[in-house]
N, C-alpha and C. Protein backbone atom coordinates (compact mmCIF):
# COMPACT_ATOMS: atom_id res chain seq x y z
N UNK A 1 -54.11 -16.90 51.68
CA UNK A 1 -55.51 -16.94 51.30
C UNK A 1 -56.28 -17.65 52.39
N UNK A 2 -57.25 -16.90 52.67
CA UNK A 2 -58.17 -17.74 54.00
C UNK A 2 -59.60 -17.81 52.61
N UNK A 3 -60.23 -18.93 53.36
CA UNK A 3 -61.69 -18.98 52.69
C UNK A 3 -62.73 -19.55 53.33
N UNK A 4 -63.96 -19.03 53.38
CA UNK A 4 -65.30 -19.92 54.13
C UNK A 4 -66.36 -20.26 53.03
N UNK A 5 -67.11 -20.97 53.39
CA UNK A 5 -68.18 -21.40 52.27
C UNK A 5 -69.62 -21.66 53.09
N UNK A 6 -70.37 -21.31 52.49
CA UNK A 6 -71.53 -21.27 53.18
C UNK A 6 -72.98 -22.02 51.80
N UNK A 7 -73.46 -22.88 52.02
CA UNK A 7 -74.65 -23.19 51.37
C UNK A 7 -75.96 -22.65 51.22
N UNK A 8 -76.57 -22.40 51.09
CA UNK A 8 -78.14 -22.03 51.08
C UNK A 8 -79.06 -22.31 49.83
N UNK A 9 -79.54 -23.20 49.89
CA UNK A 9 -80.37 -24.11 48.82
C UNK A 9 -79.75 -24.44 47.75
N UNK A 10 -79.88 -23.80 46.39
CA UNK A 10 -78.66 -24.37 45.56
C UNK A 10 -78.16 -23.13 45.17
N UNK A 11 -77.57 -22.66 46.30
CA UNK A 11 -76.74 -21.24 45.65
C UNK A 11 -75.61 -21.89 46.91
N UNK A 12 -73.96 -21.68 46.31
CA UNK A 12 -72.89 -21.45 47.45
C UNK A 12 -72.56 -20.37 47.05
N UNK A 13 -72.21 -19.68 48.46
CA UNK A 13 -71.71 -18.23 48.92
C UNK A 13 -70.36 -18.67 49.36
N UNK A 14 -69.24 -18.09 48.76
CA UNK A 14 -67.90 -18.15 49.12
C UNK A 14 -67.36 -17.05 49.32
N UNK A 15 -66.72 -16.89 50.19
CA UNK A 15 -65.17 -15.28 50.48
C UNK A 15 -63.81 -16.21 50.41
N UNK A 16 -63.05 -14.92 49.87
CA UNK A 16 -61.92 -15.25 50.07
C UNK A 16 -61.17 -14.21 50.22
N UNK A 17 -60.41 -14.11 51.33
CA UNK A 17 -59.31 -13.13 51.64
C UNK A 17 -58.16 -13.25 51.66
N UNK A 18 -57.83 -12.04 52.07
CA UNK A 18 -56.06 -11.67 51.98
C UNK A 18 -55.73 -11.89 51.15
N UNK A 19 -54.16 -12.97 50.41
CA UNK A 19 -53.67 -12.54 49.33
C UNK A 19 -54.28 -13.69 48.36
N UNK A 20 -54.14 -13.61 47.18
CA UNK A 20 -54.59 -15.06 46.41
C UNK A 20 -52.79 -15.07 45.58
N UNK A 21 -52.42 -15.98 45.63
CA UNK A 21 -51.20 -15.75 45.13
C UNK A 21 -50.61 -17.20 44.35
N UNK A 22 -49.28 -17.41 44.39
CA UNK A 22 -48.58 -18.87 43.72
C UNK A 22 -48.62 -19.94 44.86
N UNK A 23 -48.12 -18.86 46.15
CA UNK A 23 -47.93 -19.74 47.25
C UNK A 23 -49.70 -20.50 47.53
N UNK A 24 -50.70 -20.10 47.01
CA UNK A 24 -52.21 -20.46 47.79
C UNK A 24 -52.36 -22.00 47.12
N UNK A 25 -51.85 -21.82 45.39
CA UNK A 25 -52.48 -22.86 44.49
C UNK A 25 -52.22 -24.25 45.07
N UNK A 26 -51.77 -24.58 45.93
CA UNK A 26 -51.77 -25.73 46.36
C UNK A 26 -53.33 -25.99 47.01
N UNK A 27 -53.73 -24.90 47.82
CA UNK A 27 -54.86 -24.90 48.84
C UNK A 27 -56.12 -24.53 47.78
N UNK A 28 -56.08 -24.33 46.85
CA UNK A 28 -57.06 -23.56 45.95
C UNK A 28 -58.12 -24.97 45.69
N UNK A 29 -57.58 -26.33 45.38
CA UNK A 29 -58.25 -27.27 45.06
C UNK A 29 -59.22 -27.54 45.78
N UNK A 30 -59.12 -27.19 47.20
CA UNK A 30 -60.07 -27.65 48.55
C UNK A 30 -61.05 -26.67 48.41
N UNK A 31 -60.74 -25.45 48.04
CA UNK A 31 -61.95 -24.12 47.89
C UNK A 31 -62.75 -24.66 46.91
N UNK A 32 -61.92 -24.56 45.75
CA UNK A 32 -62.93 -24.86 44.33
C UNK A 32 -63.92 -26.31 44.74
N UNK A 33 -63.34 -26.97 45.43
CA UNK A 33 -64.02 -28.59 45.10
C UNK A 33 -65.02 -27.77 46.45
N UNK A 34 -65.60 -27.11 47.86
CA UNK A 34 -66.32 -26.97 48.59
C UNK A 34 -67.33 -25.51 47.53
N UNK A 35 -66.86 -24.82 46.65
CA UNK A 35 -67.27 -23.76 46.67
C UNK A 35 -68.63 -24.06 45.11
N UNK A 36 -67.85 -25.58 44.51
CA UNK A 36 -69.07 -26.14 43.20
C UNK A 36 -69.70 -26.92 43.57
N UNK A 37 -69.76 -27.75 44.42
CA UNK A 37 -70.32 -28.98 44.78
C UNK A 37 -71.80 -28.94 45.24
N UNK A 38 -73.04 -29.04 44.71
CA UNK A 38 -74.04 -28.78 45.08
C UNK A 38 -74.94 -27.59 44.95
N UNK A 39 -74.42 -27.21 44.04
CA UNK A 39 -75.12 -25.51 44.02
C UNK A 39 -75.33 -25.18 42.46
N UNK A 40 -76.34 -24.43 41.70
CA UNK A 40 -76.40 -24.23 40.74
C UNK A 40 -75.74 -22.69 40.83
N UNK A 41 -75.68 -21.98 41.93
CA UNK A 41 -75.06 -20.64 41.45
C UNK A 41 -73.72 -20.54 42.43
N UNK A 42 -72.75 -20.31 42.34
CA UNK A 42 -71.65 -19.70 43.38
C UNK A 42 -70.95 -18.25 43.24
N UNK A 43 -71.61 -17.90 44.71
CA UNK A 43 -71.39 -16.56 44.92
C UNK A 43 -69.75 -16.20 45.29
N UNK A 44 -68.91 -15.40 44.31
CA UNK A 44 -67.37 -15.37 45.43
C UNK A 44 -67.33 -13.94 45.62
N UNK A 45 -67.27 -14.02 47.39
CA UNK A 45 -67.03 -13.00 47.13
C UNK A 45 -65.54 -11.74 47.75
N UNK A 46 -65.08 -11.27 46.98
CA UNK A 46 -64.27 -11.27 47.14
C UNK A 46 -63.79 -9.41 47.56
N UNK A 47 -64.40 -9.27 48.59
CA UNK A 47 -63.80 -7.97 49.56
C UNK A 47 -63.08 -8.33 50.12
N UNK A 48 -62.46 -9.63 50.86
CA UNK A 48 -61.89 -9.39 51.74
C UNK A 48 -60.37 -9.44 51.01
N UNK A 49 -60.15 -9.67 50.01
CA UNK A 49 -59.35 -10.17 48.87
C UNK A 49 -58.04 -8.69 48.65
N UNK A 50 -56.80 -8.97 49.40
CA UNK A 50 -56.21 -7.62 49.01
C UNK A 50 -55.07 -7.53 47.78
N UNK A 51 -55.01 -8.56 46.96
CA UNK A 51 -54.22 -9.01 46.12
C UNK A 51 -54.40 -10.33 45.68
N UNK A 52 -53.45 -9.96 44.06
CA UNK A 52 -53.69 -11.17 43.22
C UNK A 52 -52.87 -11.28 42.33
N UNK A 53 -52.01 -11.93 42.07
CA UNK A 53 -50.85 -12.26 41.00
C UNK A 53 -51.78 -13.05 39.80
N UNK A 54 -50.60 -13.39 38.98
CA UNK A 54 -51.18 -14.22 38.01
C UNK A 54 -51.43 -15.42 38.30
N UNK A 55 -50.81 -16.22 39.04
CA UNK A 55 -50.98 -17.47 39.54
C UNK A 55 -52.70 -17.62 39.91
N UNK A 56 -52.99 -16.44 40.99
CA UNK A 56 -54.11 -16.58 41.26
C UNK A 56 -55.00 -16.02 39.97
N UNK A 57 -54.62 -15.35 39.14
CA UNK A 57 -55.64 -15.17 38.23
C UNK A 57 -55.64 -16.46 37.50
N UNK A 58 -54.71 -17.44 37.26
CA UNK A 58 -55.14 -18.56 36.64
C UNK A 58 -55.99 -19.64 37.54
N UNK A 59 -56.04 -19.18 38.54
CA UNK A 59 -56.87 -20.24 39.48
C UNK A 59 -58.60 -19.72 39.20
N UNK A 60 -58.61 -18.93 38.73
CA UNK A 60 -59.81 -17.64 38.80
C UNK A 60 -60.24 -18.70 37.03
N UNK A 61 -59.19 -18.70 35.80
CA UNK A 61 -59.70 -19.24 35.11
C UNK A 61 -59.92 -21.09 35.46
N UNK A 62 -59.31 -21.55 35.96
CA UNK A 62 -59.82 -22.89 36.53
C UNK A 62 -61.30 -23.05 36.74
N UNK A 63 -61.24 -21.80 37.95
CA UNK A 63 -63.07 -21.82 38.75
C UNK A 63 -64.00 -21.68 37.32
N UNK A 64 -63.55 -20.90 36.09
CA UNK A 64 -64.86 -20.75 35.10
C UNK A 64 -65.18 -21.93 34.06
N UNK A 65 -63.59 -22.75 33.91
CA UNK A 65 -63.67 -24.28 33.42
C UNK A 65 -64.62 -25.06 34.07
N UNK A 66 -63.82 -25.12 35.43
CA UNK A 66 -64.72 -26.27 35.95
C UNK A 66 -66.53 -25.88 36.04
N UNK A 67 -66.58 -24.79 36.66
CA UNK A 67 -68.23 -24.45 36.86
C UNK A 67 -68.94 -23.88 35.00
N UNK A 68 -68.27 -24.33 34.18
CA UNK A 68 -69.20 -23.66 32.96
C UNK A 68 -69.38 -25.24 32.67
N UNK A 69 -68.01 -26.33 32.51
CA UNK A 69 -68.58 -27.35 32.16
C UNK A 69 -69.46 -28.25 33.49
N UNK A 70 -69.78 -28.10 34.47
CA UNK A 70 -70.77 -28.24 35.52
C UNK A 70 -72.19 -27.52 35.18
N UNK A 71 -71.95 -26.17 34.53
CA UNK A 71 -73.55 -25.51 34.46
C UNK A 71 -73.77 -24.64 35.67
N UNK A 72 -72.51 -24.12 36.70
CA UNK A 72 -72.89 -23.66 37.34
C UNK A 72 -72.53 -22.45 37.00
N UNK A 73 -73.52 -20.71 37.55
CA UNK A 73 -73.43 -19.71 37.29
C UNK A 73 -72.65 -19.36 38.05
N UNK A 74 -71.27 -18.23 38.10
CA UNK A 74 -70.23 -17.69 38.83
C UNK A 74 -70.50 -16.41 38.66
N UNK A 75 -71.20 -15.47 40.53
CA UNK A 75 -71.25 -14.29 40.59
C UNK A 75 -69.77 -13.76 41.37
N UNK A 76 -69.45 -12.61 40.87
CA UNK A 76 -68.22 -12.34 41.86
C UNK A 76 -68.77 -10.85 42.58
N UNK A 77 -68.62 -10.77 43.54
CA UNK A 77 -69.01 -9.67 44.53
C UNK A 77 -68.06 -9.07 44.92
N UNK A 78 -67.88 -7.55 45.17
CA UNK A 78 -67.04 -7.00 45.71
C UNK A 78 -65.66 -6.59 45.75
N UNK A 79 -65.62 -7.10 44.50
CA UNK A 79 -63.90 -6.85 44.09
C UNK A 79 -63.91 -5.35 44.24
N UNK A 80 -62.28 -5.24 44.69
CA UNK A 80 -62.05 -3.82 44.82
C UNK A 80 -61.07 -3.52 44.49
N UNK A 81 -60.50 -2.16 44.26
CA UNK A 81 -59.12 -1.66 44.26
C UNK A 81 -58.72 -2.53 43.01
N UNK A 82 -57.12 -2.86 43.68
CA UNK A 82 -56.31 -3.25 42.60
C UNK A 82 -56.91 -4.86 42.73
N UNK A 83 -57.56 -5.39 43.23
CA UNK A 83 -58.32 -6.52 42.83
C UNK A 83 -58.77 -6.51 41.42
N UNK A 84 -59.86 -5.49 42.02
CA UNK A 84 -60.95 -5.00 40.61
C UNK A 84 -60.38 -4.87 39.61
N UNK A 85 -59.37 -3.67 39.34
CA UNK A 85 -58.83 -3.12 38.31
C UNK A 85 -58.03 -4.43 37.66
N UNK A 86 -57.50 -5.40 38.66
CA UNK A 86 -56.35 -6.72 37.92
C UNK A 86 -57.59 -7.32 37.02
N UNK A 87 -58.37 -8.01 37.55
CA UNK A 87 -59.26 -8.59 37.18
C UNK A 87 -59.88 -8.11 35.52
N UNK A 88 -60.38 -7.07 35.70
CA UNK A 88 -61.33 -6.11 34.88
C UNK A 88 -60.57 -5.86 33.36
N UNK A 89 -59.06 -5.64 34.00
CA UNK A 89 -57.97 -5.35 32.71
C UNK A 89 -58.17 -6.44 32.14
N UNK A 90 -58.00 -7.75 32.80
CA UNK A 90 -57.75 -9.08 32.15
C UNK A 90 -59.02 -9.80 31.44
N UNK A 91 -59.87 -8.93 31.63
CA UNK A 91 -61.11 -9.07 31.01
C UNK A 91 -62.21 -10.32 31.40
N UNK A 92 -61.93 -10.93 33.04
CA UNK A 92 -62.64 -11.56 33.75
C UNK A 92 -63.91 -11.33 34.19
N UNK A 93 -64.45 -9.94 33.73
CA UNK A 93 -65.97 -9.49 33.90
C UNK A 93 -66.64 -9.91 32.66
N UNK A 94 -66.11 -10.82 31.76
CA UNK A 94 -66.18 -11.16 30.50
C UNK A 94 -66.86 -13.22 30.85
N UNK A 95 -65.74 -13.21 31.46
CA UNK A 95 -66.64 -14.85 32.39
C UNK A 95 -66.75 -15.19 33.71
N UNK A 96 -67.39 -14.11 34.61
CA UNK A 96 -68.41 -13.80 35.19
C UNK A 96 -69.31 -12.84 35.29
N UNK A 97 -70.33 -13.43 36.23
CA UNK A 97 -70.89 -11.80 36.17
C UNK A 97 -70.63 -11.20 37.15
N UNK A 98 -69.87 -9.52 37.90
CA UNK A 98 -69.66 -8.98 38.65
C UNK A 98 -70.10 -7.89 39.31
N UNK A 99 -70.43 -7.82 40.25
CA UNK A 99 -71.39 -6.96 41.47
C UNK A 99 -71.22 -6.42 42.45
């Protein structure tokens, strides 16, 4: 998993690529803590994203814990493929909103 974060007033814009997996959740804490911090909305977005196990789908429910009890809104952008379809089955377009 690679990731960048970018600010712009109180919105953060995040990507994350390649795989999201068991092996990432160690590194996931440093994303989540740059990707809520200061922003009322965070954008993820996630094209560059070519896979996702469950591990990473539980990191996915982490991000909606922490940012619902924060108040922050979670857009997800760009999911694709078997991203999309993992996601969508598991009914994660349910706590965010996706675009």
């Amino acid at each position: 998993m690679q990731f960048t974060t970018r600010r712009d007033g109180n919105k953060v814009e995040t990507a994350i690529s390649g795989r999201l997996t068991f092996a990432d959740a160690a590194q996931f804490p440093k994303f989540l803590d740059q990707a809520v911090k200061g922003g009322a909305v965070c954008e993820i977005d996630l094209g560059g994203l070519t896979f996702i196990d469950s591990t990473g789908m539980s990191l996915f429910v982490h991000v909606y814990d922490i940012t619902q009890a924060a108040g922050i809104k979670v857009v997800v952008r760009n999911a694709r493929g078997p991203v999309s379809e993992t996601l969508r089955r598991a009914s994660f377009d349910t706590l965010f909103e996706f675009k």
